[in-house]
N, C-alpha and C. Protein backbone atom coordinates (compact mmCIF):
# COMPACT_ATOMS: atom_id res chain seq x y z
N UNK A 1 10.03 -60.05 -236.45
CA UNK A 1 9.22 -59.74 -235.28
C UNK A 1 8.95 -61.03 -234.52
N UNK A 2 8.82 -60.99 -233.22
CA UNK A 2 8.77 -62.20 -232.14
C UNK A 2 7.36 -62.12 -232.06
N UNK A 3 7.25 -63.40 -231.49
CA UNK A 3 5.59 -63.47 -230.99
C UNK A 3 5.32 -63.51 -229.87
N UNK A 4 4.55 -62.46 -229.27
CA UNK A 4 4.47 -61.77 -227.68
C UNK A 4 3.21 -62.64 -227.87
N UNK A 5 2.74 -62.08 -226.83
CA UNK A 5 1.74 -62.68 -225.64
C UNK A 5 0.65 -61.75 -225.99
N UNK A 6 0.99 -59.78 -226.70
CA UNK A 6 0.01 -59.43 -227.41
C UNK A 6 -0.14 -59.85 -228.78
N UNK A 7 0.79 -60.25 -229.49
CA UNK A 7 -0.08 -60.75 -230.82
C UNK A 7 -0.01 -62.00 -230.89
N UNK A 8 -0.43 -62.90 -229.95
CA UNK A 8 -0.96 -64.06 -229.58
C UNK A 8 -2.16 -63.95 -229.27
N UNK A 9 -2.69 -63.49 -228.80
CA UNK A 9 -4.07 -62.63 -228.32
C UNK A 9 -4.72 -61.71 -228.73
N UNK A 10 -4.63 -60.44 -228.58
CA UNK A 10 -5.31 -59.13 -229.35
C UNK A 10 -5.68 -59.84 -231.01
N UNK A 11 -4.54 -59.83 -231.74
CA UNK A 11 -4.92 -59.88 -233.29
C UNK A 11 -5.88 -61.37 -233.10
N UNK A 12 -5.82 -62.35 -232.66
CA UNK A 12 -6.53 -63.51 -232.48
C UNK A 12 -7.71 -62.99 -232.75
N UNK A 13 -7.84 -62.68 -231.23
CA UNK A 13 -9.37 -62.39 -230.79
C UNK A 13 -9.98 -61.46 -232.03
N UNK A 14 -9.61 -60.33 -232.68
CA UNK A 14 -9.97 -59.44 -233.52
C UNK A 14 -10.28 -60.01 -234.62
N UNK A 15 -9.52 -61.08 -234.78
CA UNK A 15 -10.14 -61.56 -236.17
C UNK A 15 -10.74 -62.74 -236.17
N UNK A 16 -11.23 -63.31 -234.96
CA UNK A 16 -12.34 -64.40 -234.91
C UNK A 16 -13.72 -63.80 -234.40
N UNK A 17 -13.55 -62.10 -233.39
CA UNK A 17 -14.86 -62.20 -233.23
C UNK A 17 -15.22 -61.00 -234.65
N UNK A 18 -14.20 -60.91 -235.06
CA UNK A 18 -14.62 -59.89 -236.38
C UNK A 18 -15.59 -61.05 -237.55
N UNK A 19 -14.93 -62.35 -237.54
CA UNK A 19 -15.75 -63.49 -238.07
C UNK A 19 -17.28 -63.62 -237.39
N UNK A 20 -17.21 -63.48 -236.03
CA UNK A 20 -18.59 -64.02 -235.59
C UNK A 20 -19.49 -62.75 -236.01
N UNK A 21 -18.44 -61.59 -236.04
CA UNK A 21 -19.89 -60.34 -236.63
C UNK A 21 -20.76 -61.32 -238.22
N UNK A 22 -19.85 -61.05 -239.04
CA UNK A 22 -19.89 -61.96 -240.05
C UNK A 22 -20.99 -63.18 -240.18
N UNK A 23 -21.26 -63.95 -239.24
CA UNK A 23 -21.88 -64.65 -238.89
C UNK A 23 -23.29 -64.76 -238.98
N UNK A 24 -23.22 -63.60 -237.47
CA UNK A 24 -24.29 -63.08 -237.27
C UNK A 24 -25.22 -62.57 -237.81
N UNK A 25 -24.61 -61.71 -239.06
CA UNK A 25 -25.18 -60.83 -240.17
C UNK A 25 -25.74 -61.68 -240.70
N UNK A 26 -24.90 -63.21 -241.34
CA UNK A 26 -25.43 -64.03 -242.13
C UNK A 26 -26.85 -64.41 -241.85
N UNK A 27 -26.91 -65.21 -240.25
CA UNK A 27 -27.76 -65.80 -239.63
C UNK A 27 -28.86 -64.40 -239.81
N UNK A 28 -28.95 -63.20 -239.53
CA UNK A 28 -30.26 -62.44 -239.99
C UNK A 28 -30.34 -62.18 -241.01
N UNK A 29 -29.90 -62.69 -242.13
CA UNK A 29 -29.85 -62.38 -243.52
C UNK A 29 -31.19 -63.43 -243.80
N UNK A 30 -30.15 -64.28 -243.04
CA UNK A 30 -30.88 -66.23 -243.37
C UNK A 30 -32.78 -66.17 -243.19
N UNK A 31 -32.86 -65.81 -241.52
CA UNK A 31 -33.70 -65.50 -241.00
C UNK A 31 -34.83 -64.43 -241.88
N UNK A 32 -34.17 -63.56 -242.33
CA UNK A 32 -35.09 -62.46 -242.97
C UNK A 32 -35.32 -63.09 -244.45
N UNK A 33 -34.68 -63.47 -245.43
CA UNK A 33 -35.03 -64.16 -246.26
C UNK A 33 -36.19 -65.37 -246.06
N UNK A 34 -36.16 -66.18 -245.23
CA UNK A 34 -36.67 -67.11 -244.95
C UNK A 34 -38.45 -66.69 -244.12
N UNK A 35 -38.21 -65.41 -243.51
CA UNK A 35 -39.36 -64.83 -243.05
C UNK A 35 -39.49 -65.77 -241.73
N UNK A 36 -38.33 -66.10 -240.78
CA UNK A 36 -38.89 -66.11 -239.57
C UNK A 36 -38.00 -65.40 -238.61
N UNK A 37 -38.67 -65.10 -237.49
CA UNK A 37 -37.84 -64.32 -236.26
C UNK A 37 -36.50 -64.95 -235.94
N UNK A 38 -35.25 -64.35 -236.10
CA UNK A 38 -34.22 -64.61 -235.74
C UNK A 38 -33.84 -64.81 -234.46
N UNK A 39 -34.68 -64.45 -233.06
CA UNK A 39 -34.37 -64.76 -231.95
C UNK A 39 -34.40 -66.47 -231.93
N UNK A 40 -35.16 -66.92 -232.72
CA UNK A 40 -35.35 -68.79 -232.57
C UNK A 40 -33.61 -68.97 -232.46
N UNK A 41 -32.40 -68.28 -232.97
CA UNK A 41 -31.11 -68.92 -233.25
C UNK A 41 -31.12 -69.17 -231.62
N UNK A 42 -30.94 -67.90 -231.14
CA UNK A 42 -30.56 -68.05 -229.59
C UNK A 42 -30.51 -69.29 -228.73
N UNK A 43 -31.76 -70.17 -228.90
CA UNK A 43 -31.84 -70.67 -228.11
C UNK A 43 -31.08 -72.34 -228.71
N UNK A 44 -30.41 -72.12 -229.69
CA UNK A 44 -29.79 -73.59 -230.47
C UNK A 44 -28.87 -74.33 -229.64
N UNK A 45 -29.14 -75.41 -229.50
CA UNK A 45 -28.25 -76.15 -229.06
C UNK A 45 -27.28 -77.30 -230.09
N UNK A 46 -27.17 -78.41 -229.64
CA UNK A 46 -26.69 -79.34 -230.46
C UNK A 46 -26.81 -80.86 -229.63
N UNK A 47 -27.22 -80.67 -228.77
CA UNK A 47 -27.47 -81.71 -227.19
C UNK A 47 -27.97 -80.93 -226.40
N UNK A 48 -28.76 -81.67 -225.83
CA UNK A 48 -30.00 -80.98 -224.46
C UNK A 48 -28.97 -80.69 -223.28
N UNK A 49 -27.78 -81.11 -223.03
CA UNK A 49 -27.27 -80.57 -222.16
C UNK A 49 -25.70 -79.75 -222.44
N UNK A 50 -26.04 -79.07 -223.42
CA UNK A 50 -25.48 -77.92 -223.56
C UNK A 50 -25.55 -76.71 -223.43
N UNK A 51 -25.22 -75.75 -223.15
CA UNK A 51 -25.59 -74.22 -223.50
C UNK A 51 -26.10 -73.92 -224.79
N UNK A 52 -26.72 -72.96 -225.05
CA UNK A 52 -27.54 -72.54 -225.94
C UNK A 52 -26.73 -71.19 -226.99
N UNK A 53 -27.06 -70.96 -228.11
CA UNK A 53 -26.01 -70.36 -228.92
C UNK A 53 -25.52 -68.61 -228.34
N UNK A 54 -26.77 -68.57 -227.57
CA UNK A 54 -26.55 -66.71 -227.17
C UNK A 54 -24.89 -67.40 -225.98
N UNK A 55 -25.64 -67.95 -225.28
CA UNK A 55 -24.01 -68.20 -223.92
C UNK A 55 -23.21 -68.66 -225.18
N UNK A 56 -22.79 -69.00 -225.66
CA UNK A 56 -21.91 -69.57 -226.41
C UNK A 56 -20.93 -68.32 -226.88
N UNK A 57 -22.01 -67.21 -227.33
CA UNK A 57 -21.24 -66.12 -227.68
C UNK A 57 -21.05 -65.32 -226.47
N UNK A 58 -21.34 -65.61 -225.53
CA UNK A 58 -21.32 -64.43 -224.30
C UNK A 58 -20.34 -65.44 -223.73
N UNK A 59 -19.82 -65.99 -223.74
CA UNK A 59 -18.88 -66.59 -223.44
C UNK A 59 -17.44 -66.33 -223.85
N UNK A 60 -17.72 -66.87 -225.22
CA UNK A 60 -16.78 -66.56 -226.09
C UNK A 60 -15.96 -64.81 -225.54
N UNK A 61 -16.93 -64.00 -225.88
CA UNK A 61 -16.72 -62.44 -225.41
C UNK A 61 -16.24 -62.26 -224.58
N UNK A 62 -16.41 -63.43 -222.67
CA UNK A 62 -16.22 -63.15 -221.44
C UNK A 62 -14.40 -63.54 -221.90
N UNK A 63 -14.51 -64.31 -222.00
CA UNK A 63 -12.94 -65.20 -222.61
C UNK A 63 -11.54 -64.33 -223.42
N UNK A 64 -12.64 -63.36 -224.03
CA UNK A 64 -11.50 -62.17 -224.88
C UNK A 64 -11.07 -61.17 -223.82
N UNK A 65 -12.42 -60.58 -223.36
CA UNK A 65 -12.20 -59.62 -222.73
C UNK A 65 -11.69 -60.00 -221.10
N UNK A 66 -12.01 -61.06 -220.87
CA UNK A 66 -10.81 -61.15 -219.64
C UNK A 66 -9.88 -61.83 -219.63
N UNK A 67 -9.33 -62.04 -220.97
CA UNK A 67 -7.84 -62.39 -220.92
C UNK A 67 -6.92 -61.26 -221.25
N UNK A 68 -7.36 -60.56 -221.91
CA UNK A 68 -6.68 -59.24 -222.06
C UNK A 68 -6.38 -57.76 -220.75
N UNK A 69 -7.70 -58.25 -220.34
CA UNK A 69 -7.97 -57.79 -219.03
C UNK A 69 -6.73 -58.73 -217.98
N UNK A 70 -6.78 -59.74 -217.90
CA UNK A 70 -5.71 -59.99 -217.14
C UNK A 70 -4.24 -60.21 -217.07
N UNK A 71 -4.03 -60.34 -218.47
CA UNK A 71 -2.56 -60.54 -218.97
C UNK A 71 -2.23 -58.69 -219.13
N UNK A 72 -3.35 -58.03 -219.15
CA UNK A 72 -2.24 -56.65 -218.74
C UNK A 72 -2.40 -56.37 -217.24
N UNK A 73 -3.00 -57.04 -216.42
CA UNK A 73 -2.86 -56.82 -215.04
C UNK A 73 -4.18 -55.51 -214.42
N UNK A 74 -5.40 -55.45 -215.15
CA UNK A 74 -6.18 -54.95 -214.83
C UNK A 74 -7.17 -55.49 -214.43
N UNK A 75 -8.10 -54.88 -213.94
CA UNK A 75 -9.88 -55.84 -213.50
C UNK A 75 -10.51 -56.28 -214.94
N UNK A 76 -11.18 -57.11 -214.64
CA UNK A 76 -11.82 -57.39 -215.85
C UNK A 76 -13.22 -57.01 -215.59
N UNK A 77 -13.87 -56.75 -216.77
CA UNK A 77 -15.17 -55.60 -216.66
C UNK A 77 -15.93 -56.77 -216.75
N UNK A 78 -17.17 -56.34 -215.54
CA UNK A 78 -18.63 -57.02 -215.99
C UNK A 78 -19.74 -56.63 -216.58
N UNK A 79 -20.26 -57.56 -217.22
CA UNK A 79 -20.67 -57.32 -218.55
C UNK A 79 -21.91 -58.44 -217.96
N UNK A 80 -22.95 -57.60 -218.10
CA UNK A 80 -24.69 -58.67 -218.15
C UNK A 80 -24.64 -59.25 -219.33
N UNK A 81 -25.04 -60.72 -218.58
CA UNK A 81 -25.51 -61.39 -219.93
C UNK A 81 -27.01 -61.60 -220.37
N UNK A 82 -27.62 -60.61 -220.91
CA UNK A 82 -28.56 -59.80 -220.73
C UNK A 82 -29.25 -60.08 -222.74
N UNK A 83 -28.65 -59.98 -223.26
CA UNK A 83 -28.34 -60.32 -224.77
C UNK A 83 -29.80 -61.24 -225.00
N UNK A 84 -30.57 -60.73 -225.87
CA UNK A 84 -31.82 -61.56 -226.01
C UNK A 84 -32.35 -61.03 -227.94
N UNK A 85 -31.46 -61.01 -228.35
CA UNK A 85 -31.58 -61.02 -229.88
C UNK A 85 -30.34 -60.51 -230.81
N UNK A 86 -30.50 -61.28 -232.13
CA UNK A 86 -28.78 -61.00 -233.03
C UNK A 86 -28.49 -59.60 -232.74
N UNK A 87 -29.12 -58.60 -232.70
CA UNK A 87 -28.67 -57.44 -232.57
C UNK A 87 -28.13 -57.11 -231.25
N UNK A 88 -28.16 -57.57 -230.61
CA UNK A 88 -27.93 -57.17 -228.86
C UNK A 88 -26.72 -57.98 -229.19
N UNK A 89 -26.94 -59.44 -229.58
CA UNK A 89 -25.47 -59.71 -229.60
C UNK A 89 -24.43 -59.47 -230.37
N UNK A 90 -24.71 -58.92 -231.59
CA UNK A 90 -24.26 -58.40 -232.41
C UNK A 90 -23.03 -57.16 -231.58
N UNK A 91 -24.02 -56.30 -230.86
CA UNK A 91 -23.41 -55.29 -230.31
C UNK A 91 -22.73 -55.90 -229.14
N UNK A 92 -22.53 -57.09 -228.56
CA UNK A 92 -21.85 -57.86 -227.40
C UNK A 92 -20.59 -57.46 -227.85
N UNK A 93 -20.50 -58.45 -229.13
CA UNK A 93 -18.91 -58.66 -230.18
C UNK A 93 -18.29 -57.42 -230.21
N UNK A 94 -19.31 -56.38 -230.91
CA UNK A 94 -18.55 -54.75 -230.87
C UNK A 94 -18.06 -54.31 -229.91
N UNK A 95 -18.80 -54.48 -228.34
CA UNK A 95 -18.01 -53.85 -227.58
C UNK A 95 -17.00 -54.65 -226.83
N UNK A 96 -16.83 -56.06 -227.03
CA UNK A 96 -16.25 -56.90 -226.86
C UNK A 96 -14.51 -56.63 -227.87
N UNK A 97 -14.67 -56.25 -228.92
CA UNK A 97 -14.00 -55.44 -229.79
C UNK A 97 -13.51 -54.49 -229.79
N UNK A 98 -14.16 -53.51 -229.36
CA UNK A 98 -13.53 -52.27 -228.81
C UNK A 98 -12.84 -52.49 -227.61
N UNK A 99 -13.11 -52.95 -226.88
CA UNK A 99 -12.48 -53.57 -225.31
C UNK A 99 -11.30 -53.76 -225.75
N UNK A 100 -10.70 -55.00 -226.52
CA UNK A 100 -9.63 -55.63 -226.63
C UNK A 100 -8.85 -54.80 -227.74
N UNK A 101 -9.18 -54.04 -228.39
CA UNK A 101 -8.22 -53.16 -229.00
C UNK A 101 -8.15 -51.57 -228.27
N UNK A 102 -8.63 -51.85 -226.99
CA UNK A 102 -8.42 -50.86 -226.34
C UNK A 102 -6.89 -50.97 -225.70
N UNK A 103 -6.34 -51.88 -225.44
CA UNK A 103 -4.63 -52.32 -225.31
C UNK A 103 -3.77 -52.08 -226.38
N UNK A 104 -2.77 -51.54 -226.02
CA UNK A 104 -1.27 -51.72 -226.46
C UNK A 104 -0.71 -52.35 -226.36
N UNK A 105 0.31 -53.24 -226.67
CA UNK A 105 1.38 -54.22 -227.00
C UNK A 105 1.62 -53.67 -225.20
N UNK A 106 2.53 -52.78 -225.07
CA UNK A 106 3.06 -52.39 -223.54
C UNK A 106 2.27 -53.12 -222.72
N UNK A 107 1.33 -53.05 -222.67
CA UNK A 107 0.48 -53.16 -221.81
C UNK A 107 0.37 -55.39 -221.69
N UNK A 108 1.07 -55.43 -222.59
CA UNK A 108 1.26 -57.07 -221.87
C UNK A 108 2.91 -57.34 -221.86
N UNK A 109 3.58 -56.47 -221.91
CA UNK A 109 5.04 -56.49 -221.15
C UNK A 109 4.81 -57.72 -219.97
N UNK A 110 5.68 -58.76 -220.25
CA UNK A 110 6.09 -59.42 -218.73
C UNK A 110 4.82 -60.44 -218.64
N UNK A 111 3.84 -60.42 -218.93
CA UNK A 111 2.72 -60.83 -218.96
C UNK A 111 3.24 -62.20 -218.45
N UNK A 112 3.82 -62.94 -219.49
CA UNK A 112 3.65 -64.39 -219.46
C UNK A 112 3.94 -65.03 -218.49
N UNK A 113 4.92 -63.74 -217.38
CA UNK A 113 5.05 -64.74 -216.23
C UNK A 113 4.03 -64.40 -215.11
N UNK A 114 3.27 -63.85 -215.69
CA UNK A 114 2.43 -62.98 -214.70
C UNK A 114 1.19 -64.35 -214.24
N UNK A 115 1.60 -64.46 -212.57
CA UNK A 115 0.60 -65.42 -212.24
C UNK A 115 -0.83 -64.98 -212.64
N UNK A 116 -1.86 -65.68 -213.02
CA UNK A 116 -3.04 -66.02 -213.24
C UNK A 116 -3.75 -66.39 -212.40
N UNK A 117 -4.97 -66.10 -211.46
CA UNK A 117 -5.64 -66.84 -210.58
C UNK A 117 -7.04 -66.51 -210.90
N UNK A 118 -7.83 -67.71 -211.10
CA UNK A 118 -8.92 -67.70 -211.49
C UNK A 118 -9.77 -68.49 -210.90
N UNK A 119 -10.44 -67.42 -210.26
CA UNK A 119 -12.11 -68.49 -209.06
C UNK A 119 -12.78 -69.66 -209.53
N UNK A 120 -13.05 -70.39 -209.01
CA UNK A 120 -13.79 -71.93 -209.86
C UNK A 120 -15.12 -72.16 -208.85
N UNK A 121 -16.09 -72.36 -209.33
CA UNK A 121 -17.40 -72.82 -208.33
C UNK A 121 -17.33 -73.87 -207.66
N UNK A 122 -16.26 -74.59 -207.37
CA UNK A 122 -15.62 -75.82 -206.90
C UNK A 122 -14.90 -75.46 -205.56
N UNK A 123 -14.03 -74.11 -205.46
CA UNK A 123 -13.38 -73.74 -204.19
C UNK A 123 -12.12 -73.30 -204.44
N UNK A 124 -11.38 -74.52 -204.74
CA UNK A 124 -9.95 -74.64 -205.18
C UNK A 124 -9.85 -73.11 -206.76
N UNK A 125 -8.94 -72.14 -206.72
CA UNK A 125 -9.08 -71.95 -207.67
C UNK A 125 -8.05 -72.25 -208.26
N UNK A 126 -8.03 -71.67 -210.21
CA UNK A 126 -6.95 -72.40 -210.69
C UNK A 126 -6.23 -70.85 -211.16
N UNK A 127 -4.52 -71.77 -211.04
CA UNK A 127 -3.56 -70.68 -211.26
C UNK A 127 -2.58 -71.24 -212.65
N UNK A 128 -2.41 -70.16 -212.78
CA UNK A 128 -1.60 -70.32 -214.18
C UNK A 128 -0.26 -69.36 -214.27
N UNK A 129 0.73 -69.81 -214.67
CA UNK A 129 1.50 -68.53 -215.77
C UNK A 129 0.28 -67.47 -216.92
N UNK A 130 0.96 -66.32 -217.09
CA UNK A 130 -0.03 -65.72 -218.37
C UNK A 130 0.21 -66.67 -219.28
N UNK A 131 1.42 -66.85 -220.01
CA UNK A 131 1.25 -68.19 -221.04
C UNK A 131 0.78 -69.03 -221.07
N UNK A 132 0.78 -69.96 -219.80
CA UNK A 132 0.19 -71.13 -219.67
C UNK A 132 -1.69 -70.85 -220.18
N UNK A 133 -1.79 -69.77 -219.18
CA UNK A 133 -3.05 -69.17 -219.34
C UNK A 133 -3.55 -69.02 -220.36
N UNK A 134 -3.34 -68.22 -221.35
CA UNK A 134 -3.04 -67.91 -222.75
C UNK A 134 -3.42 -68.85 -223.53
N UNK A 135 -1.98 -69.85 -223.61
CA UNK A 135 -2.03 -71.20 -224.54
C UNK A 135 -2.92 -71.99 -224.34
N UNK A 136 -2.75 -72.46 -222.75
CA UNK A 136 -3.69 -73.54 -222.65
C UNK A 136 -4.83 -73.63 -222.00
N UNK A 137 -5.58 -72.41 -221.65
CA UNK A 137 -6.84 -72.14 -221.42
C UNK A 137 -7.95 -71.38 -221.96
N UNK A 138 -7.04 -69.59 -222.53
CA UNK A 138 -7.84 -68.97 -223.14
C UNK A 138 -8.42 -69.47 -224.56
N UNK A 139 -7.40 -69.47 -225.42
CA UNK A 139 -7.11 -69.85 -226.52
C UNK A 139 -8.44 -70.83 -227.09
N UNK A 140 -7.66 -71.79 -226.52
CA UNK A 140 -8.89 -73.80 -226.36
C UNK A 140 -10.28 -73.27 -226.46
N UNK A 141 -10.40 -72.41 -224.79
CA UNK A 141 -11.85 -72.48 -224.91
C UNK A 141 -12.68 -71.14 -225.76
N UNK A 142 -11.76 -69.98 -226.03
CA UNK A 142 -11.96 -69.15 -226.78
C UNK A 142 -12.77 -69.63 -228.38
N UNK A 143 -11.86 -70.57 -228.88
CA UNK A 143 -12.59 -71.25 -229.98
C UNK A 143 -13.45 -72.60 -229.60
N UNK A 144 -13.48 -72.97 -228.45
CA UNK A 144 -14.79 -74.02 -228.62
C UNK A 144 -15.87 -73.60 -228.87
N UNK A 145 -16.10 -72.07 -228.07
CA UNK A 145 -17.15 -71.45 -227.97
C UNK A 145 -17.02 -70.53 -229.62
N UNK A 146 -16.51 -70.30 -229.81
CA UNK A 146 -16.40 -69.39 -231.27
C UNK A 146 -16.61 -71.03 -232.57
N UNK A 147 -16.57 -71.85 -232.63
CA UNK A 147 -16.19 -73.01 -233.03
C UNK A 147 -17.73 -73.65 -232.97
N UNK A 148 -18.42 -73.54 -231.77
CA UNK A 148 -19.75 -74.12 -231.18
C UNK A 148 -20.63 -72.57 -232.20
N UNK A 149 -20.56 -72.10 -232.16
CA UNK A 149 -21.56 -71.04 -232.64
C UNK A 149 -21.74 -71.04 -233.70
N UNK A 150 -20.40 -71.54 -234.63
CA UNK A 150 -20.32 -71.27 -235.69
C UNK A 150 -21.22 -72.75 -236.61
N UNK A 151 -20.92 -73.74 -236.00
CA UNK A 151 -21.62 -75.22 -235.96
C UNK A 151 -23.48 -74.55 -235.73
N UNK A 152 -23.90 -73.95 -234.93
CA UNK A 152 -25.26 -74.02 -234.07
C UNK A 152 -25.81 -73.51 -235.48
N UNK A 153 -25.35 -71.88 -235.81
CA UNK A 153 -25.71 -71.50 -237.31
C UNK A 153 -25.51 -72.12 -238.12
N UNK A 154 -24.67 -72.97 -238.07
CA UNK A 154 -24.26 -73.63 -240.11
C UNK A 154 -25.35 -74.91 -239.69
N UNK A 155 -25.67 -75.61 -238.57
CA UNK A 155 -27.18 -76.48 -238.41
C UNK A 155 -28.20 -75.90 -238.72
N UNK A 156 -27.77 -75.02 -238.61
CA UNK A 156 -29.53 -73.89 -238.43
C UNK A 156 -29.71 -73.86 -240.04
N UNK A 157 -29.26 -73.87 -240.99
CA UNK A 157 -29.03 -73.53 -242.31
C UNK A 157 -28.76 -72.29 -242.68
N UNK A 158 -27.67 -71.70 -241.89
CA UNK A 158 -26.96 -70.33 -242.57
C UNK A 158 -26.01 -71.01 -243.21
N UNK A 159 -25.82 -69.98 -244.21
CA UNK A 159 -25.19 -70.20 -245.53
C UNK A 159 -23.76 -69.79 -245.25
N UNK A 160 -23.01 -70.50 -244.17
CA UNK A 160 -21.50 -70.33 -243.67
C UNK A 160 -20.76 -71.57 -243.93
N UNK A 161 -19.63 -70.97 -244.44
CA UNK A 161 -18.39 -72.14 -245.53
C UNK A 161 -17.17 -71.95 -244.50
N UNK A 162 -16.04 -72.31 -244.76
CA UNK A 162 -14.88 -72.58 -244.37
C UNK A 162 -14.51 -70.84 -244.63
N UNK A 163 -14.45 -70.40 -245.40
CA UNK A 163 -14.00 -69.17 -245.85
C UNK A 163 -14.04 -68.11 -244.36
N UNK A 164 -15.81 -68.38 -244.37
CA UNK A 164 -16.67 -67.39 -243.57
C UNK A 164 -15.82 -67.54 -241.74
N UNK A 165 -15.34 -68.54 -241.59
CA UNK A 165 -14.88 -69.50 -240.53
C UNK A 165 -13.25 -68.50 -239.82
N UNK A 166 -12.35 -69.16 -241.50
CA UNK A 166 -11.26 -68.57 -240.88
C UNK A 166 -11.30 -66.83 -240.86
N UNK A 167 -12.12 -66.41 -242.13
CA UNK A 167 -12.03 -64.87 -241.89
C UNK A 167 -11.24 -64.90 -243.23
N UNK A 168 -10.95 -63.32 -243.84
CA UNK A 168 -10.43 -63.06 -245.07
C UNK A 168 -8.89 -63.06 -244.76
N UNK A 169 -7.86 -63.44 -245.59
CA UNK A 169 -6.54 -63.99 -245.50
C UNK A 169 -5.65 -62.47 -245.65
């Protein structure tokens, strides 16, 4: 079997934000053992001028679901970032999940040459191949932000290892 542009993507995404469910659970496990309110994660940073752990995952989510959204050539859905406790975000990931296994392989036919154009708050926007797109944009920042969350909790003192990280083999 070759490696498309859907299982470069779809299975990716499925099994890193299937990890951040994982996570999440941990971090209210952590929280409830410990006897304090789990909304305190939300607001974690790691530097004062960073985003905070909820954008981190609403990010992450925006990143799945509109790359899939655009490498099959559809709109990409908006989604409030509205999310104000593990459970709200909890349910982000799920439907963030359901979204992206809502595609078929077909459905990224051709993809890779499929121009990319993406608005920037700057003016200029930026364009890509789907691959280019893919490789060297989704991908990167897909796990900084999946990568950053996973860091904000394992500071926080959730009980997350390497294991918990890559996901079960």
């Amino acid at each position: 079997m070759s490696l498309t542009m859907y299982s470069a993507s779809v299975p990716v995404f499925e099994r890193m934000l299937g990890n951040m469910l994982n996570w999440l659970d941990k971090a209210q496990q952590h929280a409830d053992t410990r006897k304090f309110d789990s909304t305190n994660y939300l607001g974690l940073r790691l530097a004062p001028d960073m985003l905070p752990l909820n954008r981190q995952i609403q990010i992450a989510s925006d990143g799945a679901k509109g790359c899939v959204a655009r490498l099959a050539g559809v709109e990409v859905p908006k989604w409030d970032d509205t999310e104000a406790t593990l459970a709200e975000l909890r349910q982000r990931v799920l439907q963030t999940l359901d979204y992206v296994r809502g595609f078929n392989a077909s459905a990224f036919d051709g993809s890779e040459a499929r121009e990319i154009v993406l608005p920037t708050r700057h003016g200029e926007p930026l364009r890509f191949s789907g691959e280019a797109y893919l490789k060297h944009f989704v991908l990167p920042n897909f796990y900084f932000h999946a990568t950053t969350t996973y860091a904000l909790l394992r500071h926080a003192g959730v009980e997350l290892g390497k294991r918990d990280y890559l996901g079960a083999a």
